[in-house]
C-alpha atoms as a PDB file:
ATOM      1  CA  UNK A   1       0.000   0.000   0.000  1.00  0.00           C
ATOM      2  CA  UNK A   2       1.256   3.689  -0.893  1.00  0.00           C
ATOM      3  CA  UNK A   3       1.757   6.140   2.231  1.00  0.00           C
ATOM      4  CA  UNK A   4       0.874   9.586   1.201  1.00  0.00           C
ATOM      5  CA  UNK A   5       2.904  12.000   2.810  1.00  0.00           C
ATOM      6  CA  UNK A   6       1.728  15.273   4.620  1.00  0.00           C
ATOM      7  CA  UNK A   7       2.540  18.348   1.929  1.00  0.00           C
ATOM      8  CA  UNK A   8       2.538  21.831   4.211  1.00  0.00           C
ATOM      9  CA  UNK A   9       0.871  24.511   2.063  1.00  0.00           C
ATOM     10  CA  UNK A  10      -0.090  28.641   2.869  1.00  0.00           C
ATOM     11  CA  UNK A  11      -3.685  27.949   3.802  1.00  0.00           C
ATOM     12  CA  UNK A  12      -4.201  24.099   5.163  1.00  0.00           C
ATOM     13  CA  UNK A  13      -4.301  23.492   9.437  1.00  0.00           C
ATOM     14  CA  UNK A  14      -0.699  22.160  10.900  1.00  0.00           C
ATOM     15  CA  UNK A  15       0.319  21.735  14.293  1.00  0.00           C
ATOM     16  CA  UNK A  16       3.213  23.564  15.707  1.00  0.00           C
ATOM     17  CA  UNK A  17       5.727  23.619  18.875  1.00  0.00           C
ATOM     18  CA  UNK A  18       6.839  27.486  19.151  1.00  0.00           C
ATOM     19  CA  UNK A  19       9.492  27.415  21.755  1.00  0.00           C
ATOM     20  CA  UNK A  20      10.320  30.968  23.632  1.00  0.00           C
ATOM     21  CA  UNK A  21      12.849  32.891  25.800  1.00  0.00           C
ATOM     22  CA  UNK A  22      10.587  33.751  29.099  1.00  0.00           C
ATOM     23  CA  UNK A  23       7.680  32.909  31.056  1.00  0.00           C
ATOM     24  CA  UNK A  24       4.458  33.283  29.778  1.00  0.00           C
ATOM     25  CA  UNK A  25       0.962  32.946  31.652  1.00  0.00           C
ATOM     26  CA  UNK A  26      -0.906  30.001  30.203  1.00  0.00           C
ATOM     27  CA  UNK A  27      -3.835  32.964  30.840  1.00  0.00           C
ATOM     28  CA  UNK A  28      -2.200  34.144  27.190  1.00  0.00           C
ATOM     29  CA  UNK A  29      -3.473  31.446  25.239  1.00  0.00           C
ATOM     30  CA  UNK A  30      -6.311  33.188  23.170  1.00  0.00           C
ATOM     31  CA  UNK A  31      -4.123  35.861  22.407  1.00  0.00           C
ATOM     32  CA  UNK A  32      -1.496  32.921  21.159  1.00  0.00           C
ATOM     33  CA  UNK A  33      -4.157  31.194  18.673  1.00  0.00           C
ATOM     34  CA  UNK A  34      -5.754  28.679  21.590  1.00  0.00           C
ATOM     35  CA  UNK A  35      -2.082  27.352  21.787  1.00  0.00           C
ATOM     36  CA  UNK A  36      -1.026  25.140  25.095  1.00  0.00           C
ATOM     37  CA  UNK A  37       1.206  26.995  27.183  1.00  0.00           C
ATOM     38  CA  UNK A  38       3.580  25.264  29.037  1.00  0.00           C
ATOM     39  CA  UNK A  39       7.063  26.735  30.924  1.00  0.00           C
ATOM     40  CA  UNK A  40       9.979  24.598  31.663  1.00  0.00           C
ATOM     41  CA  UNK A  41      12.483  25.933  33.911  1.00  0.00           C
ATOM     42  CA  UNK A  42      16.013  24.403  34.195  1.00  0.00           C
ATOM     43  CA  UNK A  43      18.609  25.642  36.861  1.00  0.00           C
ATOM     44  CA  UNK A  44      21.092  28.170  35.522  1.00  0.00           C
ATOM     45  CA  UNK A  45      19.100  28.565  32.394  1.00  0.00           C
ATOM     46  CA  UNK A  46      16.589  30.999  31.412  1.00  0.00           C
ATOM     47  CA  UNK A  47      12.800  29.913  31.120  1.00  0.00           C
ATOM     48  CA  UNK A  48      11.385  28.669  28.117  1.00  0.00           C
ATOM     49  CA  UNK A  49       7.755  28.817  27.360  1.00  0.00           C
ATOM     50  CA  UNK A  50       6.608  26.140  24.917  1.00  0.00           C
ATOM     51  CA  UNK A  51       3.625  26.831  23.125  1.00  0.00           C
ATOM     52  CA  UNK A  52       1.529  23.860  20.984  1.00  0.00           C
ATOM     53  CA  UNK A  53      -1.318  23.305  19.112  1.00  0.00           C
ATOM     54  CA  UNK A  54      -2.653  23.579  15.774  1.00  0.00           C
ATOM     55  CA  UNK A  55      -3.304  26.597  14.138  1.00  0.00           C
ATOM     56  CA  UNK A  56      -5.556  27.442  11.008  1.00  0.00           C
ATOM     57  CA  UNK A  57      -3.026  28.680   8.344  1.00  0.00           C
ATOM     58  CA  UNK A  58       0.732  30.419   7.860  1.00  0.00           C
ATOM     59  CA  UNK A  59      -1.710  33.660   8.380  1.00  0.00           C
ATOM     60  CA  UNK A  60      -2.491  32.373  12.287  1.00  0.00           C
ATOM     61  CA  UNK A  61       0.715  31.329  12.739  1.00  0.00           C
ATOM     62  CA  UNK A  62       2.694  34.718  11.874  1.00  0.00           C
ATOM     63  CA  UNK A  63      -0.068  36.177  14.444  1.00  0.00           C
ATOM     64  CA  UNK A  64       1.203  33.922  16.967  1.00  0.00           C
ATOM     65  CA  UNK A  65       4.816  34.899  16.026  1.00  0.00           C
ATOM     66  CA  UNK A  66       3.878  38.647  15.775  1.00  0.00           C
ATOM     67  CA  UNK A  67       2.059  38.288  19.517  1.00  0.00           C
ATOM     68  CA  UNK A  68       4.802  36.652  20.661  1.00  0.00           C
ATOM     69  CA  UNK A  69       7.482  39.607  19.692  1.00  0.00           C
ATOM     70  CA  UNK A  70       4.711  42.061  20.645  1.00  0.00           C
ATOM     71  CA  UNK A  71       5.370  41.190  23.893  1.00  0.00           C
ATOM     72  CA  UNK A  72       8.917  40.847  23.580  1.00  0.00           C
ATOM     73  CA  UNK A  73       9.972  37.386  23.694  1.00  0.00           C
ATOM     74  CA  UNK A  74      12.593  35.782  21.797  1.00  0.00           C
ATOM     75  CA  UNK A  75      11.886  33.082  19.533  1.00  0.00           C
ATOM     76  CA  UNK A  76      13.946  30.201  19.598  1.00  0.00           C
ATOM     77  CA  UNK A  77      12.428  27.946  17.098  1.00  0.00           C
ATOM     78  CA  UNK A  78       9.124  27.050  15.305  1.00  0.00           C
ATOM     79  CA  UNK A  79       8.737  23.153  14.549  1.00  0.00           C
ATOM     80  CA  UNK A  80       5.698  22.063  11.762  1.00  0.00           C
ATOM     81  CA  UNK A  81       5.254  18.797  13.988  1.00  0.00           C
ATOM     82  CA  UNK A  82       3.059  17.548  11.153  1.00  0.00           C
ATOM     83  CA  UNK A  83       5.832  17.343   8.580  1.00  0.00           C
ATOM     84  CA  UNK A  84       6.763  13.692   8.621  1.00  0.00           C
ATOM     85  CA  UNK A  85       2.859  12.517   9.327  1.00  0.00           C
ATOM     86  CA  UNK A  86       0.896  10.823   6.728  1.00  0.00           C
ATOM     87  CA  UNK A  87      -2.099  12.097   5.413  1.00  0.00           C
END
């Protein structure tokens, strides 16, 4: 049987792990797309919020990024956690 393999395009739904310098309130998840907000804090290191969850389009996901420097933290890395699912 052929495995079709996820394509990422502009306008179809992925999931994402955003991972950011700082602590942020899981109270900012609206604001971050509906995203899950966790914080992981390691000793002598600075806090890193992780946000995940699907998001509609590239369009919701540059308002996530654009929140996320709005409010002045870092970004660290985006992952498309969708990219080596089938479809």
């Amino acid at each position: 049987m052929k495995q079709k393999t996820f394509k990422l395009r502009l306008d179809s739904p992925a999931t994402y792990s955003i991972r950011l310098q700082g602590m942020m309130g899981k109270s900012w998840s609206n604001r971050m797309g509906g995203m899950a907000i966790e914080v992981s804090v390691e000793p002598g290191k600075a806090p890193v919020t992780i946000l995940t969850g699907q998001l509609t389009d590239q369009t919701a996901l540059w308002g996530v990024l654009n929140s996320a420097y709005d409010l002045g933290f870092p970004l660290l890395s985006v992952t498309c956690l969708n990219e080596s699912a089938n479809a």
